[in-house]
C-alpha atoms as a PDB file:
ATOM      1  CA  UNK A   1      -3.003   4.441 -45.065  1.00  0.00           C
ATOM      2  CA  UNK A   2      -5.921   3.856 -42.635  1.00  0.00           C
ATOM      3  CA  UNK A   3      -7.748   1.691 -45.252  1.00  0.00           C
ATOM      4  CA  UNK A   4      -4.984  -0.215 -46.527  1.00  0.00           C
ATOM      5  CA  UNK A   5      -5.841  -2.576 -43.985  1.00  0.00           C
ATOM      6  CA  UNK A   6      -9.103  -4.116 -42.030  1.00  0.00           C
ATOM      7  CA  UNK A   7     -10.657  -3.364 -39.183  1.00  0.00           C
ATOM      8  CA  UNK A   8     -10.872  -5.379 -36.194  1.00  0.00           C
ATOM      9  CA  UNK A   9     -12.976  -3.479 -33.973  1.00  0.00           C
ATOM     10  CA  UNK A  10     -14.688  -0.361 -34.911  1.00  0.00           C
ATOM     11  CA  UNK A  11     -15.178   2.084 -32.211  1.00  0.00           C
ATOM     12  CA  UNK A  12     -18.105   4.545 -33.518  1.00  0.00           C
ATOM     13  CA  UNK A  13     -18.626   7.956 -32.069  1.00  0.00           C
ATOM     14  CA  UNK A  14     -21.838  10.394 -33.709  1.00  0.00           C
ATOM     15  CA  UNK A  15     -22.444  13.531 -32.850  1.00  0.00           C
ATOM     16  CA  UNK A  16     -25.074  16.009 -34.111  1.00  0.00           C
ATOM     17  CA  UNK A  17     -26.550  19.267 -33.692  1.00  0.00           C
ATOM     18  CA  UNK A  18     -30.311  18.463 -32.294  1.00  0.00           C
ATOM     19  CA  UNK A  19     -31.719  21.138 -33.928  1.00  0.00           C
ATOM     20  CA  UNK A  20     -31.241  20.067 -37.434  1.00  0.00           C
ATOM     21  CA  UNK A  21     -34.210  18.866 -39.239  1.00  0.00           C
ATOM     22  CA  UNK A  22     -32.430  15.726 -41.058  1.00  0.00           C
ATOM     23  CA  UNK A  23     -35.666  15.004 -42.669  1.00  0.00           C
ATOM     24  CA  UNK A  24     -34.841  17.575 -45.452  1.00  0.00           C
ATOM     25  CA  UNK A  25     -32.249  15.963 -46.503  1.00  0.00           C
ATOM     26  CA  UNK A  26     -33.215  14.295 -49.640  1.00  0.00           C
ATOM     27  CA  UNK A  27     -29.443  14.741 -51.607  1.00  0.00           C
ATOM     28  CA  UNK A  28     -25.715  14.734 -50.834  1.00  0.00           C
ATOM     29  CA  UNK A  29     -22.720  15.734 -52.238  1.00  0.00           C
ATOM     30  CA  UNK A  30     -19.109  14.499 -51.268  1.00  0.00           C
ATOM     31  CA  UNK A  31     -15.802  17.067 -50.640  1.00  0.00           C
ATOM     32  CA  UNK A  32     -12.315  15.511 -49.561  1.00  0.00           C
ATOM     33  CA  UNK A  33      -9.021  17.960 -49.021  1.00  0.00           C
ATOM     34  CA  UNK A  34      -6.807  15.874 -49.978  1.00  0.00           C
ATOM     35  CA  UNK A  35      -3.195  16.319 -47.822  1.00  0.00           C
ATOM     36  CA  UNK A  36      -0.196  16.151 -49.223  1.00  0.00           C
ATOM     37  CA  UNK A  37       1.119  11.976 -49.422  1.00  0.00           C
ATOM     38  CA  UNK A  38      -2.572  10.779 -49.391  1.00  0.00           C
ATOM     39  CA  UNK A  39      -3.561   7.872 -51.457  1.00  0.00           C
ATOM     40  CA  UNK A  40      -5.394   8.863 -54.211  1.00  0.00           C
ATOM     41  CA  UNK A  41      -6.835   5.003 -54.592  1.00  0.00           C
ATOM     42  CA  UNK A  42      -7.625   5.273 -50.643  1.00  0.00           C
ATOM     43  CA  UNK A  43      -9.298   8.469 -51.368  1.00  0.00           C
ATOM     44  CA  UNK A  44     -11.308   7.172 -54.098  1.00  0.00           C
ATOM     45  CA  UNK A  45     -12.279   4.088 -52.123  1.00  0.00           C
ATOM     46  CA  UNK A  46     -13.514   6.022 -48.787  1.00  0.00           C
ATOM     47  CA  UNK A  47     -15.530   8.109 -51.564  1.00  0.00           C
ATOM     48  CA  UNK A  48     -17.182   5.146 -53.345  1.00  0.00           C
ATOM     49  CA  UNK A  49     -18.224   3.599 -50.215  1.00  0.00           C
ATOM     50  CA  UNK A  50     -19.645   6.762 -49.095  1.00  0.00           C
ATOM     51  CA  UNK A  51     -21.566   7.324 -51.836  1.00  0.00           C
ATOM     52  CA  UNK A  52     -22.934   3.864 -52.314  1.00  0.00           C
ATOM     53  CA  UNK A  53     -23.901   3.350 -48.360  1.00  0.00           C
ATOM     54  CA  UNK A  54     -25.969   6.293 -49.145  1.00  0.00           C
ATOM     55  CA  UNK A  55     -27.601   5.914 -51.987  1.00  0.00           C
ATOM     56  CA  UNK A  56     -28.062   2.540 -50.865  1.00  0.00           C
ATOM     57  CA  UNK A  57     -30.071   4.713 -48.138  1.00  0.00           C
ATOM     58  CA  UNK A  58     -32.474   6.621 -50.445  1.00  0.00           C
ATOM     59  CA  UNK A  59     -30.344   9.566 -50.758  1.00  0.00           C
ATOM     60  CA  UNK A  60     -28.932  11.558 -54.101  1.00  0.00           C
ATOM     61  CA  UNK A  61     -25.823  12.199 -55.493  1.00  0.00           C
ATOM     62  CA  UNK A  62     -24.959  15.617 -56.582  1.00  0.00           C
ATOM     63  CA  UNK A  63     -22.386  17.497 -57.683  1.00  0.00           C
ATOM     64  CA  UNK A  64     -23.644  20.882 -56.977  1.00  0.00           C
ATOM     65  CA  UNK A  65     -27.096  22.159 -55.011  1.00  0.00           C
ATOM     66  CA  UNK A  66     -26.895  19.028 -52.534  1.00  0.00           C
ATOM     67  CA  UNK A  67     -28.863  19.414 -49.229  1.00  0.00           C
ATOM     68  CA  UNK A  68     -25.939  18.289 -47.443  1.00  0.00           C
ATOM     69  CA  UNK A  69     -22.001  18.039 -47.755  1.00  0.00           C
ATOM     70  CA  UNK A  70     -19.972  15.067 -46.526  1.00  0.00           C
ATOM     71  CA  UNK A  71     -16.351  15.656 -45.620  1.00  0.00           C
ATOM     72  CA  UNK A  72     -13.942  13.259 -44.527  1.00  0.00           C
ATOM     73  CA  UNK A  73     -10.280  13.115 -42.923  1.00  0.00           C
ATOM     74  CA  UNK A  74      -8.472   9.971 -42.055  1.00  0.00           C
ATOM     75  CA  UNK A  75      -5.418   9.361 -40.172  1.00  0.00           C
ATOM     76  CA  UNK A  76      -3.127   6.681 -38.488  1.00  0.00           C
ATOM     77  CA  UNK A  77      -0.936   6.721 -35.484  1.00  0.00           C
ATOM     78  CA  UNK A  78       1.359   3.744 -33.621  1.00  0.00           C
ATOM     79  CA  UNK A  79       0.197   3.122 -30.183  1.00  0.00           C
ATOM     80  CA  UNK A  80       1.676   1.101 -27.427  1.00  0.00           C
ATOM     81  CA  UNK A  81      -0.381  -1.262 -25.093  1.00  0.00           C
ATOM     82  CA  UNK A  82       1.722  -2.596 -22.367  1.00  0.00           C
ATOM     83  CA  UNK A  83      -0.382  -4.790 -19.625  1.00  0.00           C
ATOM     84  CA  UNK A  84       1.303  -6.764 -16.256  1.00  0.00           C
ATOM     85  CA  UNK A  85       0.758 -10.371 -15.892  1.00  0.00           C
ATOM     86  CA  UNK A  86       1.560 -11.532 -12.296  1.00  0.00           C
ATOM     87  CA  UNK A  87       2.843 -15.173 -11.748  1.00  0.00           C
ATOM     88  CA  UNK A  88       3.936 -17.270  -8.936  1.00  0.00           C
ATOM     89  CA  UNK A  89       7.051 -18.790  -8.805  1.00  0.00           C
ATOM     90  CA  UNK A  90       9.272 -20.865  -6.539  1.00  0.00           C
ATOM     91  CA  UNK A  91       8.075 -23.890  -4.158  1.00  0.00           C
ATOM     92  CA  UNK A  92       5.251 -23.048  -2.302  1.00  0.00           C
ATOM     93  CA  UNK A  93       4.476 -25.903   0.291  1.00  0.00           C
ATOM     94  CA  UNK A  94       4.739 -26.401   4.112  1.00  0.00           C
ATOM     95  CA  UNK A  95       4.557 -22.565   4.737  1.00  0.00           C
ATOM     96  CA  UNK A  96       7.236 -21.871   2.584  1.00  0.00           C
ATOM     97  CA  UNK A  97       6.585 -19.220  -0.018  1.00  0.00           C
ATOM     98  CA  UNK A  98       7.467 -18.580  -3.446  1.00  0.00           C
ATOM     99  CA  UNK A  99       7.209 -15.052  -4.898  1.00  0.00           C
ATOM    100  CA  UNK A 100       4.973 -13.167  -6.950  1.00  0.00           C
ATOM    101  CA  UNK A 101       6.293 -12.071 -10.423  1.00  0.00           C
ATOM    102  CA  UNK A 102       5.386  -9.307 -12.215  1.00  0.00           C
ATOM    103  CA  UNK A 103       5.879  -9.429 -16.227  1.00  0.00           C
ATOM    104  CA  UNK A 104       5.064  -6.561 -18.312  1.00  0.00           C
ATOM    105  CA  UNK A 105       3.799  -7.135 -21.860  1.00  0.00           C
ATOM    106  CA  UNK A 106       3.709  -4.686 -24.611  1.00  0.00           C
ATOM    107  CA  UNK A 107       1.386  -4.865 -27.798  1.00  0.00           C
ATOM    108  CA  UNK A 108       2.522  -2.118 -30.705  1.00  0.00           C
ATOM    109  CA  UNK A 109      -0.115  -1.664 -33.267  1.00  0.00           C
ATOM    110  CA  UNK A 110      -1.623   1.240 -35.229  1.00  0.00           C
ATOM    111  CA  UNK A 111      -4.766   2.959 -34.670  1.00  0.00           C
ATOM    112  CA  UNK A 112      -6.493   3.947 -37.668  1.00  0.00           C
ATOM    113  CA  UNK A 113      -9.097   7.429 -37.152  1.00  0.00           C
ATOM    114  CA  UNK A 114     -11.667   8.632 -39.882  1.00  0.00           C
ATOM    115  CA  UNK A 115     -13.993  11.323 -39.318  1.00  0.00           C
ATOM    116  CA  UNK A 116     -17.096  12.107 -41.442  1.00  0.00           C
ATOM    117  CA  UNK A 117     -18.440  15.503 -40.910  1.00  0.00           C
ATOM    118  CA  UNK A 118     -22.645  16.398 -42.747  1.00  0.00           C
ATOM    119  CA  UNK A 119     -22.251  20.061 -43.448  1.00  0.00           C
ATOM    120  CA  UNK A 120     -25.100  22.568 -43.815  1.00  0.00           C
ATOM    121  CA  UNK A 121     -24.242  23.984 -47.320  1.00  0.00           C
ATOM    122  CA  UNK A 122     -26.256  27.443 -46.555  1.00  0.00           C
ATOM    123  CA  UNK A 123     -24.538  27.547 -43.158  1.00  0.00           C
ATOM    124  CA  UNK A 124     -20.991  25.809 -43.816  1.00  0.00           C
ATOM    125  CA  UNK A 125     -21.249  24.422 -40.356  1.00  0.00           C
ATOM    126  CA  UNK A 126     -20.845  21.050 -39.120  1.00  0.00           C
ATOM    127  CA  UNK A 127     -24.780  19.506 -38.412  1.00  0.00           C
ATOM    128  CA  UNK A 128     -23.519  16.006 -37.834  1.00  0.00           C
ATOM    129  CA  UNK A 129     -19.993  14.057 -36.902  1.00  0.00           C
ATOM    130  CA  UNK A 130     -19.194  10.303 -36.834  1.00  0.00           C
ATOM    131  CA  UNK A 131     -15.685   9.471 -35.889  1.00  0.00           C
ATOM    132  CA  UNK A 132     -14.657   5.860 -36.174  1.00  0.00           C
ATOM    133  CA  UNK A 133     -11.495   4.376 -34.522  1.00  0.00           C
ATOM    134  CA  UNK A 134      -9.718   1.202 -35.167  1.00  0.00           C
ATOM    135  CA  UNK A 135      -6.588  -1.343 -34.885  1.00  0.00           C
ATOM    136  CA  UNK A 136      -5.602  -1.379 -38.183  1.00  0.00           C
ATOM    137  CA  UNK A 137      -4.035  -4.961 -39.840  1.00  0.00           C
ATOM    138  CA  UNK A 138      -2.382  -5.289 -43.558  1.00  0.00           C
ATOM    139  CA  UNK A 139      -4.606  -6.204 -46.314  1.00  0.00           C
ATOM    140  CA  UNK A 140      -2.733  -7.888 -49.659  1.00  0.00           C
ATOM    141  CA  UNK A 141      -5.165  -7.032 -52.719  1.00  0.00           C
ATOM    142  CA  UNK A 142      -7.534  -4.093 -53.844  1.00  0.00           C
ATOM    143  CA  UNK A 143     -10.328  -6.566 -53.268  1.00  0.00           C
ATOM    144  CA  UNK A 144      -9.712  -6.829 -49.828  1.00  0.00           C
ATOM    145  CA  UNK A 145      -9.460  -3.781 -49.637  1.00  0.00           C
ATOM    146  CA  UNK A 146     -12.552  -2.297 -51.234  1.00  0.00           C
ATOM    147  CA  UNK A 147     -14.387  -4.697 -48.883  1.00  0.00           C
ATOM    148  CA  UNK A 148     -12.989  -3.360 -45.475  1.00  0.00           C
ATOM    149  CA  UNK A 149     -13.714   0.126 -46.589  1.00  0.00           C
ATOM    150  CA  UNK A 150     -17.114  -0.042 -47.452  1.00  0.00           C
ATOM    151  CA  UNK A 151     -17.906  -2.079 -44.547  1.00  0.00           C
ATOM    152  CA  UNK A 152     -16.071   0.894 -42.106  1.00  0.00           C
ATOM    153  CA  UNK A 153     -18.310   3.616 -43.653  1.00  0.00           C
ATOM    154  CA  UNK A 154     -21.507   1.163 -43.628  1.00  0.00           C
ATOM    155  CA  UNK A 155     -21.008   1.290 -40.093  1.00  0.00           C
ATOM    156  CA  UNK A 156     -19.478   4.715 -39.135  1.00  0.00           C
ATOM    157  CA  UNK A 157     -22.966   6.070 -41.617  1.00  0.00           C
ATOM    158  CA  UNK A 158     -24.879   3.721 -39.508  1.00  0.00           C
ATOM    159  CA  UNK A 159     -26.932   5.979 -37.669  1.00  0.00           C
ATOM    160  CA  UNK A 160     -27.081   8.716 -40.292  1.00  0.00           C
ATOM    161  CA  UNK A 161     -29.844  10.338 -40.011  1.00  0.00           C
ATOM    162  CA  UNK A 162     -29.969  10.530 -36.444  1.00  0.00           C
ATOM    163  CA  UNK A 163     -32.899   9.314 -34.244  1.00  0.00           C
ATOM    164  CA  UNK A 164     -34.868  12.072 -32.510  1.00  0.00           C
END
């Protein structure tokens, strides 16, 4: 669901462990449990732009023997924003007042999360974490599509490998 849509702004979050030597990472391999009612075309998207961005990066695809394993999870939730605009109303003129207003406003919309975790295949920990978070907004074709995932993962993959 989270990448039926586009992103308006992407909220980026890494996290890695700082003892890691990155540097040995020369190929990758990508693993996705899928949950049940998942979108098998979503999945297949988030994959393909995972891959690409990182080839795109110098790094190798593998099936099996890869220096490092990318997982991924993806979710959406509705949110409420509700914000207070204050306004004056009534005659306000020779010392006589008018009174202050307060309207409250509310915004629903649906937050879109993905997470991207770099596993250590000897270890099966988690080395590295990016978690991106977004307002999500309907997309109509596959196109569209296509071209707001791979530009989420672009940017949650930005800063893969981490700076020391």
């Amino acid at each position: 669901m989270v990448f039926l849509v586009s992103c308006s702004t992407l909220s980026v979050n890494v996290d890695y462990d700082e003892g890691y030597d990155f540097s040995r990472v020369k190929s990758f391999s990508i693993k996705h449990y899928a949950k049940e009612g998942e979108s098998e075309l979503v999945n297949k998207r988030i994959t393909d732009a995972l891959r690409k961005t990182l080839e795109f990066r110098g790094y190798k695809y593998v099936q099996k023997g890869a220096d490092m394993v990318f997982v991924y999870h993806y979710g959406a939730k509705d949110k409420v924003n509700i914000t207070t605009d204050y306004q004056m109303i009534g005659y306000r003129g020779f010392g006589y007042g008018g009174a202050m207003i307060a309207t409250p406003r509310t915004y629903n919309y649906t937050e879109g999360t993905i997470v991207v975790d770099g596993l250590d295949p000897k270890t099966k920990k988690i080395v590295y974490r990016t978690v991106g978070t977004l307002e999500l907004q309907e997309q109509k074709t596959p196109q569209e599509k296509r071209k707001y995932t791979n530009k989420i993962i672009q940017e949650l993959m930005q800063k893969f490998p981490p700076e020391k």
